[in-house]
C-alpha atoms as a PDB file:
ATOM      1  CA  UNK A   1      50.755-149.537-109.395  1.00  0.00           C
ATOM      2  CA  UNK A   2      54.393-149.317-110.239  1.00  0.00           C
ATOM      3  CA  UNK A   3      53.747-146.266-112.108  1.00  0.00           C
ATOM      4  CA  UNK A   4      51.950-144.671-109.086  1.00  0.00           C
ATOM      5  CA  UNK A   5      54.642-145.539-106.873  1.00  0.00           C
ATOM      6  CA  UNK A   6      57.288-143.565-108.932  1.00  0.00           C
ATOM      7  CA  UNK A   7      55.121-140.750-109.267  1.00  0.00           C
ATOM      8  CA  UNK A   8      54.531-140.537-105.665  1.00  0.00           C
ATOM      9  CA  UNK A   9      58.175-140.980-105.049  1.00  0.00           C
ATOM     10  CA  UNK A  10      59.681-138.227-107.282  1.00  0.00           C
ATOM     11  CA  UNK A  11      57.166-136.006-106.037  1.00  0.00           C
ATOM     12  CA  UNK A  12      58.495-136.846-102.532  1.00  0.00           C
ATOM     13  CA  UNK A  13      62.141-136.148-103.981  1.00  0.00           C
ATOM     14  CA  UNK A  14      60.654-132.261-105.133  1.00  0.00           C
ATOM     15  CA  UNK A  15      59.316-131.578-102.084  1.00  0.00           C
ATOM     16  CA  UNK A  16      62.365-132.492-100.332  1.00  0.00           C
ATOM     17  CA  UNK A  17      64.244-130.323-102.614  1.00  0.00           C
ATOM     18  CA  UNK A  18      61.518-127.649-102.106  1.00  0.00           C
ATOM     19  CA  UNK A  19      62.075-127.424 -98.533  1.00  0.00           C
ATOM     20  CA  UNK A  20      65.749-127.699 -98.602  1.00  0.00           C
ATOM     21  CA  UNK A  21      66.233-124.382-100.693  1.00  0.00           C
ATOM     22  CA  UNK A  22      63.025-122.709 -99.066  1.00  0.00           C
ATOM     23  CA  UNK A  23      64.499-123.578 -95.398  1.00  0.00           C
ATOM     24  CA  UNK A  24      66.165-120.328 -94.737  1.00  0.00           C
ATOM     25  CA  UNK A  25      63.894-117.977 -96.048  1.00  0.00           C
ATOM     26  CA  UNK A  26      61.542-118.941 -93.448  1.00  0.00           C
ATOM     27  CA  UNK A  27      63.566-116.498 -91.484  1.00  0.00           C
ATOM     28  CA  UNK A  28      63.996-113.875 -93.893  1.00  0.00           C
ATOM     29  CA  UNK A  29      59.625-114.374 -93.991  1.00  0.00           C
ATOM     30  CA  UNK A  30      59.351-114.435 -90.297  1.00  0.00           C
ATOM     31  CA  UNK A  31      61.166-110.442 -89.896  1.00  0.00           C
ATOM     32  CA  UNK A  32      59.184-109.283 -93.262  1.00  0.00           C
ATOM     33  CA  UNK A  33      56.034-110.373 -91.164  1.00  0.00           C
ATOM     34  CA  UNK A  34      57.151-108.632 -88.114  1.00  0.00           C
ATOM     35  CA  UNK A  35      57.605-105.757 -90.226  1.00  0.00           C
ATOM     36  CA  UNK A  36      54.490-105.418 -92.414  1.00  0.00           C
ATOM     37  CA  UNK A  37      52.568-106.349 -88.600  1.00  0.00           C
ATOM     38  CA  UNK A  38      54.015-103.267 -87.416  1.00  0.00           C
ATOM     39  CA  UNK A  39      53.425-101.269 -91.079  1.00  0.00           C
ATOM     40  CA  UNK A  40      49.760-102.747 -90.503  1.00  0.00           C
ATOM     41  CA  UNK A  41      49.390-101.124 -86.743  1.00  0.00           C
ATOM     42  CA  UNK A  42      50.723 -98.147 -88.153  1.00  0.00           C
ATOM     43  CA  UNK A  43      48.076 -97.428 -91.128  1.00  0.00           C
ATOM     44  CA  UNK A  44      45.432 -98.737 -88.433  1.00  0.00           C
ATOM     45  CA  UNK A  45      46.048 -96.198 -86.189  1.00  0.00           C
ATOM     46  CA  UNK A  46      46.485 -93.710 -88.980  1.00  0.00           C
ATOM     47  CA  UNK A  47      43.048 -94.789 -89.985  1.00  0.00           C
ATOM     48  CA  UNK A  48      41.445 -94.465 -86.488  1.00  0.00           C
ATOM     49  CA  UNK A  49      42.797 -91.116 -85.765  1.00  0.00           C
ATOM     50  CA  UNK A  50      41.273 -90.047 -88.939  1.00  0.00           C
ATOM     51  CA  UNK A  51      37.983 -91.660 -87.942  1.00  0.00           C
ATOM     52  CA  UNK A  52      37.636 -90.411 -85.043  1.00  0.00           C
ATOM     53  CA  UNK A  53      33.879 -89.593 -84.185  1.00  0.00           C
ATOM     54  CA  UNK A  54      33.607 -86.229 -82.682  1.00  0.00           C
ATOM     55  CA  UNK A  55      30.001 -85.260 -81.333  1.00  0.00           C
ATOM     56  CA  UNK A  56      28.290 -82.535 -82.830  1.00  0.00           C
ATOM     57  CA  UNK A  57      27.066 -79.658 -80.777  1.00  0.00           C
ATOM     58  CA  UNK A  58      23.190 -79.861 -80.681  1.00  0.00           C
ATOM     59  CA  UNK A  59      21.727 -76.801 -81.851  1.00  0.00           C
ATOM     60  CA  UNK A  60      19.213 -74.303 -79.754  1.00  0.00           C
ATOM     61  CA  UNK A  61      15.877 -75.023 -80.407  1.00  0.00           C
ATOM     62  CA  UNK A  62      13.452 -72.790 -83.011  1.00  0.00           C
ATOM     63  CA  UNK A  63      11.410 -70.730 -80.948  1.00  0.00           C
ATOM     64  CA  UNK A  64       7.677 -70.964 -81.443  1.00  0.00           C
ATOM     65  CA  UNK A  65       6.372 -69.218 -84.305  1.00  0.00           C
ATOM     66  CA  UNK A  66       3.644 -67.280 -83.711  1.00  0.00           C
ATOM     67  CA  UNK A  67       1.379 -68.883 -87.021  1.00  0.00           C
ATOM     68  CA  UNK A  68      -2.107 -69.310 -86.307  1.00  0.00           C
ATOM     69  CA  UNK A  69      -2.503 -73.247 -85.933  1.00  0.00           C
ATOM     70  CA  UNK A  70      -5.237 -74.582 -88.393  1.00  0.00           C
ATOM     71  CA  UNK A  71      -7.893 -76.834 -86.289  1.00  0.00           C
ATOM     72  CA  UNK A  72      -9.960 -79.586 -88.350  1.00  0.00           C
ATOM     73  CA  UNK A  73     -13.607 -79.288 -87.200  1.00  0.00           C
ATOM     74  CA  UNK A  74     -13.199 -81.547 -84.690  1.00  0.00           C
ATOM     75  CA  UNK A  75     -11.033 -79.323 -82.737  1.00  0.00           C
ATOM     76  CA  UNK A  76     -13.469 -76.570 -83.276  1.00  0.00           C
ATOM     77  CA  UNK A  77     -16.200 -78.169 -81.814  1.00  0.00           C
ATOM     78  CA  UNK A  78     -14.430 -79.588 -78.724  1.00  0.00           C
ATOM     79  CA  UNK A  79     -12.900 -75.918 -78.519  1.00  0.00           C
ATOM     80  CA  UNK A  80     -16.360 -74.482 -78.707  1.00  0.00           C
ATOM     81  CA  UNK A  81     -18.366 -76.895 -76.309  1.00  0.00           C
ATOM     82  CA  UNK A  82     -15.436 -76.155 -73.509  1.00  0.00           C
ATOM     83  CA  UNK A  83     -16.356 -72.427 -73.957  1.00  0.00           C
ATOM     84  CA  UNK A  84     -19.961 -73.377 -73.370  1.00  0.00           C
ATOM     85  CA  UNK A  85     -19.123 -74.944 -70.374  1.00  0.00           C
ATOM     86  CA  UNK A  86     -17.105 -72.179 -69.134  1.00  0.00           C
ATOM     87  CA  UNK A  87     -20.001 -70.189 -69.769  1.00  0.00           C
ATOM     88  CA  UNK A  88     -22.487 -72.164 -68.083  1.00  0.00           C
ATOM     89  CA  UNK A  89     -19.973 -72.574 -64.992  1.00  0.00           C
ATOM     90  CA  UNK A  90     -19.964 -68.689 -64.659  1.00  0.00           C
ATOM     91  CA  UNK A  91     -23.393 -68.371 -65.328  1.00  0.00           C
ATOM     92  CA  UNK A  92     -24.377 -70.764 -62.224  1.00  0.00           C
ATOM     93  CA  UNK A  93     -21.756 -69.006 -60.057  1.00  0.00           C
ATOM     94  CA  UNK A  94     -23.343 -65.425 -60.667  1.00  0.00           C
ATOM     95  CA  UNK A  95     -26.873 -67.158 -59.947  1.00  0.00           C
ATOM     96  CA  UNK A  96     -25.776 -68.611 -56.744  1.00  0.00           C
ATOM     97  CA  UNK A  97     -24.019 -65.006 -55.838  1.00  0.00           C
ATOM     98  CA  UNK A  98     -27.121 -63.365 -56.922  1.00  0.00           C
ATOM     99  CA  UNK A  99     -29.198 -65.895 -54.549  1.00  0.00           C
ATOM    100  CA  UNK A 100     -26.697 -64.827 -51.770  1.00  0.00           C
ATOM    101  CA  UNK A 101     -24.244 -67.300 -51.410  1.00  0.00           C
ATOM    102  CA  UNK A 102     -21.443 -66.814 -50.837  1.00  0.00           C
ATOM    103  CA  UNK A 103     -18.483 -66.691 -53.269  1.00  0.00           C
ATOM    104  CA  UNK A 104     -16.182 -69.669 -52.634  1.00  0.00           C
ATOM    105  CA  UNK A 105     -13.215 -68.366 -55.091  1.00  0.00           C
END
């Protein structure tokens, strides 16, 4: 215990010492902060105005090409029973004009 007691003591005595010769360049530390704070704003502002996002103009669109479209054979047949039934829709309207009604188009 006696031992701990003078190691805790002269380590005492070099921190006091410590702070003694490291008491004024607390100042000379505080305007080297104030001055790498303001270097620091500087390169950040740098860095913004270089990073600046500016929008891209959006571009016309393609026109339509005029490719004939491929249709699977589903689209065939629903493109071919709607002609049917175009078909059938004219027929019965030229049946009812030949029966003398009267045409309501």
């Amino acid at each position: 215990t006696q031992l701990g007691r003078q190691q805790r003591s002269q380590r005492a005595k070099e921190e006091l010492e410590k702070a003694q010769k490291t008491q004024f360049s607390v100042a000379v530390k505080a305007s080297t902060q104030l001055q790498s704070a303001k270097l620091r704003q500087e390169v950040e502002e740098k860095l913004n105005q270089e990073q600046r996002f500016v929008p891209l103009k959006a571009r016309k669109a393609p026109k339509p090409s005029s490719a004939p479209v491929k249709l699977n054979a589903a689209a065939i047949l629903r493109e071919e029973m709607f002609y049917r039934a175009q078909i059938e829709e004219e027929a019965k309207r030229l049946t009812a004009l030949e029966n003398g009604e009267l045409d309501t188009q």
